[in-house]
Protein backbone atom coordinates (compact mmCIF):
# COMPACT_ATOMS: atom_id res chain seq x y z
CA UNK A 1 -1.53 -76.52 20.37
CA UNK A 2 -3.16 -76.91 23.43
CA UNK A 3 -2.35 -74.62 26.32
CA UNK A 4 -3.35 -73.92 29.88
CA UNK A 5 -2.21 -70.54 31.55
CA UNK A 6 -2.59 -69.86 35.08
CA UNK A 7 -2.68 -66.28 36.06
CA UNK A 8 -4.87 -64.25 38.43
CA UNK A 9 -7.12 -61.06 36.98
CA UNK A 10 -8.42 -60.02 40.52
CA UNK A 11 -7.10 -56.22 39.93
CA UNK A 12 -8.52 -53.65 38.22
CA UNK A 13 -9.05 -53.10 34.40
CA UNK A 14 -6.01 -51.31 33.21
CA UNK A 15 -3.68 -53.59 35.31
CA UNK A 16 -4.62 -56.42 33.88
CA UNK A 17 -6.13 -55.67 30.00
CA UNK A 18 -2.52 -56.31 28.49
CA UNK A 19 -2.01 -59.96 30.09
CA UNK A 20 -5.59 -60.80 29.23
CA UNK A 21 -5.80 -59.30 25.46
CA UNK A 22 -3.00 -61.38 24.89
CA UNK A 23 -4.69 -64.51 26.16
CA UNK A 24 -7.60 -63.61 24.05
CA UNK A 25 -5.14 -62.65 20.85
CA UNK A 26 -3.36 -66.30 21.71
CA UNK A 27 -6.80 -67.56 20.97
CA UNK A 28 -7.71 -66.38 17.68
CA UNK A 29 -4.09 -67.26 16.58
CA UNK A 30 -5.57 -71.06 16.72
CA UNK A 31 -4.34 -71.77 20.67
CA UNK A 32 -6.84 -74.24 22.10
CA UNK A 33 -6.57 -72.32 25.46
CA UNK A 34 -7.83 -72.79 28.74
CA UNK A 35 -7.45 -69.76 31.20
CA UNK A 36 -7.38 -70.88 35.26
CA UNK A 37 -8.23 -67.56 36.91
CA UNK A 38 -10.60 -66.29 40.21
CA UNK A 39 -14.45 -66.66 38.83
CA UNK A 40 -14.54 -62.56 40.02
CA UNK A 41 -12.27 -61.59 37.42
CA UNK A 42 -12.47 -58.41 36.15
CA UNK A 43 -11.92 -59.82 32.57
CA UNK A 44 -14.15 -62.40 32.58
CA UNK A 45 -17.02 -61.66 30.41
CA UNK A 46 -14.35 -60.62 27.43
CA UNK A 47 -12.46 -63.96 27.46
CA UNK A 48 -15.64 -66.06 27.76
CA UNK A 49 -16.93 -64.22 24.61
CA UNK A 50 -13.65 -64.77 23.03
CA UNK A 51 -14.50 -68.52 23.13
CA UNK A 52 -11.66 -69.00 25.61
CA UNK A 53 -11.83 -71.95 28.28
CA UNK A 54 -12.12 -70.41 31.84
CA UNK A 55 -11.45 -72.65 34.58
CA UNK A 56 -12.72 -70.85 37.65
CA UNK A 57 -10.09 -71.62 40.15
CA UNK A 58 -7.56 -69.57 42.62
CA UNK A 59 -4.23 -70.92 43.92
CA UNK A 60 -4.23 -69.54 47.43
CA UNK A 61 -0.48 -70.26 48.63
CA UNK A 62 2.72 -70.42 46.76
CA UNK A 63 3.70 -74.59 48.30
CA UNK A 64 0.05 -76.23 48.50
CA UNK A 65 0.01 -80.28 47.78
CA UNK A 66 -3.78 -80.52 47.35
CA UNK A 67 -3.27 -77.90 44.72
CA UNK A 68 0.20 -79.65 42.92
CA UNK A 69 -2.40 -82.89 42.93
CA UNK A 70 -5.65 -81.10 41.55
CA UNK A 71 -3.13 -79.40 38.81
CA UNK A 72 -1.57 -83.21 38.37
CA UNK A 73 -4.88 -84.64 37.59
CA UNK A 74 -5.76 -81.72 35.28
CA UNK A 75 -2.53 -82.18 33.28
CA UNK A 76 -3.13 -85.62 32.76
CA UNK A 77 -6.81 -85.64 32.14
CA UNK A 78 -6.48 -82.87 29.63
CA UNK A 79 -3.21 -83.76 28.20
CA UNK A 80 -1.96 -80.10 27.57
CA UNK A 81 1.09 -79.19 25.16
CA UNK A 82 2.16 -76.52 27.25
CA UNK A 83 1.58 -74.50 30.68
CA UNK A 84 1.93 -70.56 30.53
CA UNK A 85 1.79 -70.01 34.73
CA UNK A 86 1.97 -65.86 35.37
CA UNK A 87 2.49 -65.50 39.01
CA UNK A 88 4.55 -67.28 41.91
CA UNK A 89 1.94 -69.51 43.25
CA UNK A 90 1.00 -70.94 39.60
CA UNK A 91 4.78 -71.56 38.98
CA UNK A 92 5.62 -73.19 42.29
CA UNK A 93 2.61 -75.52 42.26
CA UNK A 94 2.79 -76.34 38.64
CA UNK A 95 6.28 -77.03 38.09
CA UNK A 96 5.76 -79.70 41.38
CA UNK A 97 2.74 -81.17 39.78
CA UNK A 98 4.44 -81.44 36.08
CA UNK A 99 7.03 -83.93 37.35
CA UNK A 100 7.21 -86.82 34.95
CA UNK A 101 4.56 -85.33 32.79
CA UNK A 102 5.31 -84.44 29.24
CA UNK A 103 3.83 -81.04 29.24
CA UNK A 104 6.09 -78.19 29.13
CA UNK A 105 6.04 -75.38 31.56
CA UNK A 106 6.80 -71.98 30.62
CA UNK A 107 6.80 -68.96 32.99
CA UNK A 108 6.42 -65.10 32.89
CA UNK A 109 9.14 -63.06 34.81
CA UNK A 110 8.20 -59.01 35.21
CA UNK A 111 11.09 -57.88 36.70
CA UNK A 112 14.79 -57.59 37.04
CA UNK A 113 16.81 -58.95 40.57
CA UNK A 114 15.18 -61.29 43.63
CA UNK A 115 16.41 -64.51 42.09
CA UNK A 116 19.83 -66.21 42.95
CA UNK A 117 21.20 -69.09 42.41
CA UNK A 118 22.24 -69.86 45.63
CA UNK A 119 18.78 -69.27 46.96
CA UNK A 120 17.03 -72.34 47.88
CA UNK A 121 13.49 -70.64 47.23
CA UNK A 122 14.15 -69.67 43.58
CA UNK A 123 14.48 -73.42 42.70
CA UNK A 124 11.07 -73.66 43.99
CA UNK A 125 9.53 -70.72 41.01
CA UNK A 126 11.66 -69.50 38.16
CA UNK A 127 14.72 -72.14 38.67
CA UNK A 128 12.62 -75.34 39.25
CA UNK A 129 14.18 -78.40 37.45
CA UNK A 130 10.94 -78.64 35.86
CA UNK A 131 10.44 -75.25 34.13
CA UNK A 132 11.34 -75.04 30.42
CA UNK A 133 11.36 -71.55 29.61
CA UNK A 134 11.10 -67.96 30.81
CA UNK A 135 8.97 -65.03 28.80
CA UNK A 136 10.78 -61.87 29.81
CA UNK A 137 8.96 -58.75 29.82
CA UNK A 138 11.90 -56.90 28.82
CA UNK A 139 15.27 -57.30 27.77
CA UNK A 140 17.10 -56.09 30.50
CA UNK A 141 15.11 -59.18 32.50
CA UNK A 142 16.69 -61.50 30.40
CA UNK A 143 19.62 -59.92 30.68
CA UNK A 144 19.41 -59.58 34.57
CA UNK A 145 18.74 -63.65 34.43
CA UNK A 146 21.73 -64.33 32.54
CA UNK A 147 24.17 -62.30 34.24
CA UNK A 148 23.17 -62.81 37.92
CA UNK A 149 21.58 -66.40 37.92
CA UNK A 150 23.43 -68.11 34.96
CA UNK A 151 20.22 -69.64 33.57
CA UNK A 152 20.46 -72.20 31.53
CA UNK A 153 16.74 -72.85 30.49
CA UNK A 154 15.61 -70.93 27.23
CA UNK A 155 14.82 -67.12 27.37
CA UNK A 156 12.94 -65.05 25.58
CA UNK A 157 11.98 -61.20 25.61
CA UNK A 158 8.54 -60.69 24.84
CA UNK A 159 6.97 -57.13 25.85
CA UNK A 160 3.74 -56.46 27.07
CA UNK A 161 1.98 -54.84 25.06
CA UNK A 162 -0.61 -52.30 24.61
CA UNK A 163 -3.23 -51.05 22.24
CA UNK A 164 -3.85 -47.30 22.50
CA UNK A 165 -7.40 -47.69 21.47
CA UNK A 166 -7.37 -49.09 25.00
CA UNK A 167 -6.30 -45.36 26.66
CA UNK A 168 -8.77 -42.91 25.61
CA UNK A 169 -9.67 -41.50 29.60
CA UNK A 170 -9.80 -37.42 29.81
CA UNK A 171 -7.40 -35.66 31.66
CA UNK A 172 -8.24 -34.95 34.94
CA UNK A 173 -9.02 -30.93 35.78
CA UNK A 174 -6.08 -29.49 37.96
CA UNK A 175 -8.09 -28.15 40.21
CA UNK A 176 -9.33 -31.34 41.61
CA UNK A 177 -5.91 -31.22 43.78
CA UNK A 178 -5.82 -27.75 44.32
CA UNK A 179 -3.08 -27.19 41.44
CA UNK A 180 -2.88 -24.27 38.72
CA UNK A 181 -2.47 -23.93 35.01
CA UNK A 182 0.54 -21.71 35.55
CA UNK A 183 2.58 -24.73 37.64
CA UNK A 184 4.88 -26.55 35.86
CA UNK A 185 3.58 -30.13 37.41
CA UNK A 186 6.41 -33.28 37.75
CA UNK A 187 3.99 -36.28 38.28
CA UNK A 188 5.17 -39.29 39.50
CA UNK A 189 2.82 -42.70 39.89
CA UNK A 190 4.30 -45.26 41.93
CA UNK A 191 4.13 -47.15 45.18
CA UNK A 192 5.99 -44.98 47.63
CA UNK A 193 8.69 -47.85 48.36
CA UNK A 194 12.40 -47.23 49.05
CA UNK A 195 13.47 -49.08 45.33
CA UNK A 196 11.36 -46.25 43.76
CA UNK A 197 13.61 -43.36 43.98
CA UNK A 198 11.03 -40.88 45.56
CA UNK A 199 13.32 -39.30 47.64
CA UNK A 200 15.82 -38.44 44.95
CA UNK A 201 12.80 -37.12 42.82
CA UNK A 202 12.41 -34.75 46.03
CA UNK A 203 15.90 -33.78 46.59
CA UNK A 204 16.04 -33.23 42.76
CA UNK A 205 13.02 -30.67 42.81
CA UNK A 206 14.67 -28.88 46.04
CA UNK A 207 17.68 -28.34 43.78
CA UNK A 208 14.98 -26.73 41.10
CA UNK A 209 14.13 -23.96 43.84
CA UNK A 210 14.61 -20.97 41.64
CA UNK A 211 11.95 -22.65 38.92
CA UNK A 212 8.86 -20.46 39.56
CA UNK A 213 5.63 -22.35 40.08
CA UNK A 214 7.26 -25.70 39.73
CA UNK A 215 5.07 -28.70 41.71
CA UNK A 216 5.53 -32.41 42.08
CA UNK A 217 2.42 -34.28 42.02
CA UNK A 218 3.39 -37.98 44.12
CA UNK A 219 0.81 -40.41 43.37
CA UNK A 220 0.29 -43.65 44.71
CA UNK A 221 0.08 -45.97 48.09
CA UNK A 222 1.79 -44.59 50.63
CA UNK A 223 2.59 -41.09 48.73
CA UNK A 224 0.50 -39.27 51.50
CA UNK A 225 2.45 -40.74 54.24
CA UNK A 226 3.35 -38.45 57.05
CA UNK A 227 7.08 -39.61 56.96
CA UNK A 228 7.30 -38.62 53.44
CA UNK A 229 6.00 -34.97 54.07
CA UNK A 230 8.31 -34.42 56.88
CA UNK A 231 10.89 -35.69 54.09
CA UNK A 232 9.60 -32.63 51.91
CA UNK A 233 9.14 -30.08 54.78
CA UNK A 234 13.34 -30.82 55.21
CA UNK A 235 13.83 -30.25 51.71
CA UNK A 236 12.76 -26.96 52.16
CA UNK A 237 9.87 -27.71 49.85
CA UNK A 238 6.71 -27.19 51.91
CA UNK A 239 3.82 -26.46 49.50
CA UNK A 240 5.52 -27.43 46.28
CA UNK A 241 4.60 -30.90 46.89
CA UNK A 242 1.34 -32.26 46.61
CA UNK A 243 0.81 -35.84 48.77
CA UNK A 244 -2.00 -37.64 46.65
CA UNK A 245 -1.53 -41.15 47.49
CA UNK A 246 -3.34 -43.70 46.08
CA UNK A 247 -5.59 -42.69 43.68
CA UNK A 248 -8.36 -43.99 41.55
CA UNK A 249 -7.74 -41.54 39.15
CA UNK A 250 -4.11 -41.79 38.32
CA UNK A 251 -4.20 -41.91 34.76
CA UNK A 252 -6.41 -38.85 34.20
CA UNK A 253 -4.14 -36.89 36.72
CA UNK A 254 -0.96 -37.72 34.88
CA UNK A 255 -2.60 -36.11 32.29
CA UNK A 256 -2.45 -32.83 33.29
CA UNK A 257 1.27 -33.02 34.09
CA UNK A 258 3.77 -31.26 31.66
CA UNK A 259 6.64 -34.21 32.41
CA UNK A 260 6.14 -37.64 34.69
CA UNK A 261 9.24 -39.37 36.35
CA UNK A 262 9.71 -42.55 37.45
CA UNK A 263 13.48 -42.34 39.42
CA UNK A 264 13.50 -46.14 40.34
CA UNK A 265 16.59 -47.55 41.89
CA UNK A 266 16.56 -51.63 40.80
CA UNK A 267 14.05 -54.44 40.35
CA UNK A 268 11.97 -52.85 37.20
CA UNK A 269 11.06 -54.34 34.65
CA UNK A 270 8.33 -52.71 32.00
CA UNK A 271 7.08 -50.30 34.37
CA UNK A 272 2.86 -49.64 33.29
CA UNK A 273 3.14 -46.20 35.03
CA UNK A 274 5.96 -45.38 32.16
CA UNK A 275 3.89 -46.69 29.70
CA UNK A 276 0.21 -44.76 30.89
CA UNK A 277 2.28 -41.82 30.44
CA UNK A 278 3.97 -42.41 27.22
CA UNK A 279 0.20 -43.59 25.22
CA UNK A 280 -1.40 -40.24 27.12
CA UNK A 281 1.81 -38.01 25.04
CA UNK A 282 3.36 -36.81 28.79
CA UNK A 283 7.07 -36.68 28.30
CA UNK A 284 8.73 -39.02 30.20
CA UNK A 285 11.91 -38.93 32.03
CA UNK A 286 13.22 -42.37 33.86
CA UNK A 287 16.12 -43.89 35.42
CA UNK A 288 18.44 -46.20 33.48
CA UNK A 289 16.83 -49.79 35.21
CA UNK A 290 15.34 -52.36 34.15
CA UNK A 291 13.27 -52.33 31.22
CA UNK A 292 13.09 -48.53 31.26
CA UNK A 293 16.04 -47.88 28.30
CA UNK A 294 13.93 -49.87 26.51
CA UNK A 295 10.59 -47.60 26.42
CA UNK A 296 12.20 -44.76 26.56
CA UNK A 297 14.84 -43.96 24.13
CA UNK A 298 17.29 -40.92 25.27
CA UNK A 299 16.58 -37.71 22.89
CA UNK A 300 14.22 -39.01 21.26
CA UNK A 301 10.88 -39.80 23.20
CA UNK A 302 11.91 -38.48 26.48
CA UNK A 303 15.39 -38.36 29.16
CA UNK A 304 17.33 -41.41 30.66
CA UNK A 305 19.25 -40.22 33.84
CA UNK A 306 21.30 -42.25 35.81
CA UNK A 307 20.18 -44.44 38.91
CA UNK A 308 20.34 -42.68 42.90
CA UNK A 309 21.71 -39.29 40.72
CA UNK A 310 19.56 -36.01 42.25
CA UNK A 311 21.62 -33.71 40.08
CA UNK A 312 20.96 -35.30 36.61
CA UNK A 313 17.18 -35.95 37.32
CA UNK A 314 17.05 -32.07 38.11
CA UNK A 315 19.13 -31.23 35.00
CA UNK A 316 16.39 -33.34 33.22
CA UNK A 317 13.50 -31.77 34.49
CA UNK A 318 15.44 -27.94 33.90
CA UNK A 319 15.93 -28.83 30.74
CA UNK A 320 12.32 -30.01 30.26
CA UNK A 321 10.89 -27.45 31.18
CA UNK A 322 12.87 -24.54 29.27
CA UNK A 323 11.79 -26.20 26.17
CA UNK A 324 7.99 -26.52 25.29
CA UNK A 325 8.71 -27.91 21.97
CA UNK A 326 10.58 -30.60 22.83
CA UNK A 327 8.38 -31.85 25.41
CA UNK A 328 5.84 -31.65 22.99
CA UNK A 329 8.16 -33.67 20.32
CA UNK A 330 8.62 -36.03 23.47
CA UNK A 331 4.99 -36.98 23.84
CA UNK A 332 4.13 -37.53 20.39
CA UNK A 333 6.99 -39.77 19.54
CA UNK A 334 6.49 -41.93 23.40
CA UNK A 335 3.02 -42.54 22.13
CA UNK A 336 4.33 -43.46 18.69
CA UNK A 337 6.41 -45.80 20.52
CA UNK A 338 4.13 -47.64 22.24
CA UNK A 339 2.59 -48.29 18.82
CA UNK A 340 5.23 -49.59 17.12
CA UNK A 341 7.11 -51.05 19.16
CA UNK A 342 5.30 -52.18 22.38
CA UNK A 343 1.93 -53.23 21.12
CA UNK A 344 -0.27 -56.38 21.76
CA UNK A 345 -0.13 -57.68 17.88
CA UNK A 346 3.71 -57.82 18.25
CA UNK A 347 3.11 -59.83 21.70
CA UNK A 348 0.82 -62.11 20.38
CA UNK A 349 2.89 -63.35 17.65
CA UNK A 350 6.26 -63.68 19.53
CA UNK A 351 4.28 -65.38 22.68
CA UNK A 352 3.16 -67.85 20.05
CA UNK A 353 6.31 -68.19 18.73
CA UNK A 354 7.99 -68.96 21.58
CA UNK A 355 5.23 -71.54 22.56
CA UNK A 356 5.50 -73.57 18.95
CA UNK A 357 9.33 -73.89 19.90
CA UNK A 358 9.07 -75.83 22.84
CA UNK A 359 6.34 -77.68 22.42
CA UNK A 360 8.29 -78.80 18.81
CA UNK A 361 11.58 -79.13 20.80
């Protein structure tokens, strides 16, 4: 099978090591595959050594026809079985410049909402004519796709997955931001958007007053942001919120939490901040979006709360934090969890899968 996937690995390690170990595990499952990706990418080197064909190429804009034709005269010249294209601009372009070709175009769809079917622009990505399939990165995607859009191309759920040889980072000390051993620290990692819940993670902690030495740790771009303390200074939570913003170090300092939350509102889909947490045994507790059910399984590997719901994210945390144990239990069965169920062998073989049925269809 001969495959070309279009992606782009200009981010840093950890962000991208899943999509690219998967490429690399697509190759020694027998794919003759040819990666188009920036020449900087961070993964470079690996899939080169992995005897995987790099194409050195970056789609700049989501409708370019000098691209659709360059990607037309690849197709043809190279006859490919199938097209795997990650991102918007590799979706748009390709499924233009497949038209009439027999190659089959597949795409990858990380999150849940921002498609309709009686938007004009989705017919130019995930709804094109021309795509065959979507790979889902969780069920509740697929699900989302179904219900809202009425898709009629083929689905499939196929997680992302991990390897926790992969995490193996220290924790971070606490006293690089100025926080104590005797806190009881509620990380969150995320970009401080509205669709991220932040402000009912806040109002949650102001109802968890009475908790001696309790702190929430916001991490991420934008977490530093002066509307966002004023937000905290009106909770009545001045100095039991520390502002890190974006941070380098993010998966150290989640570390040294004793529970992370992620209280999203819509459009997840397998969040990686969830997952960091889970491999690194932090006990997770996440709102019921997306793919988030789906890592985290209620009473058993950490607390699903409903969406925009202060009260039962601050009954979550209470109860977290009156029981050691169970947090402990928490952390060792999320990382268990990650390894049985959301790991890169497992994506490998159900990405090939997926691929041998349409190119046999």
């Amino acid at each position: 099978m001969k495959v070309l996937a279009i992606t782009s690995h200009g981010y840093t390690l950890n962000a991208v090591r899943p999509e690219a170990e998967l490429l690399i595990g697509l190759k020694r499952a027998g794919v003759d595959l040819t990666v188009m990706t920036q020449s900087d990418s961070v993964y470079i080197d690996r899939l080169r050594d992995a005897g995987v064909e790099l194409l050195p190429y970056m789609i700049g804009r989501k409708f370019s026809p000098p691209t659709m034709w360059r990607l037309r005269r690849l197709l043809k010249r190279e006859a490919f079985d199938l097209v795997y294209a990650f991102n918007i601009k590799a979706i748009c372009n390709t499924a233009f410049a497949r038209i009439g070709l027999p190659v089959k175009l597949m795409t990858y769809r990380g999150q849940t909402g921002n498609i309709h079917r009686f938007d004009p622009a989705s017919y130019l990505t995930h709804l094109h004519p021309s795509v065959d399939g979507i790979l889902c990165v969780a069920d509740e995607v697929r699900k989302s796709l179904v219900a809202h859009v009425g898709v009629r191309k083929k689905l499939y759920t196929v997680y992302k997955g991990h390897d926790l040889s992969w995490y193996n980072e220290p924790a971070a000390d606490r006293a690089v931001l100025n926080l104590r051993d005797d806190q009881f620290v509620i990380g969150c990692v995320a970009n401080n958007r509205p669709r991220k819940g932040v402000d009912y993670l806040i109002r949650a902690c102001a109802q968890l007053k009475d908790i001696e030495h309790l702190q929430l740790l916001l991490i991420g771009k934008g977490m530093d942001e002066a509307t966002l303390g004023d937000f905290v200074e009106q909770q009545g939570l001045t100095g039991r919120v520390t502002l890190a913003g974006h941070r380098t170090d993010a998966t150290a300092l989640i570390q040294c939490c004793d529970v992370s939350v992620l209280p999203a509102t819509r459009r997840e889909g397998l969040p990686k901040t969830v997952i960091e947490a889970m491999v690194y045994g932090v006990a997770p507790i996440v709102t019921d979006t997306g793919g988030n059910a789906e890592l985290v399984q209620h009473g058993h590997n950490g607390l699903v709360v409903p969406v925009e719901d202060s009260s039962a994210l601050a009954n979550a945390i209470r109860q977290l934090h009156a029981d050691p144990e169970l947090r402990a239990r928490f952390g060792d069965n999320s990382r268990a969890r990650i390894d049985s169920h959301f790991n890169v062998r497992d994506s490998v073989r159900n990405t090939l899968a997926a691929f041998r049925e349409h190119v046999t269809s």
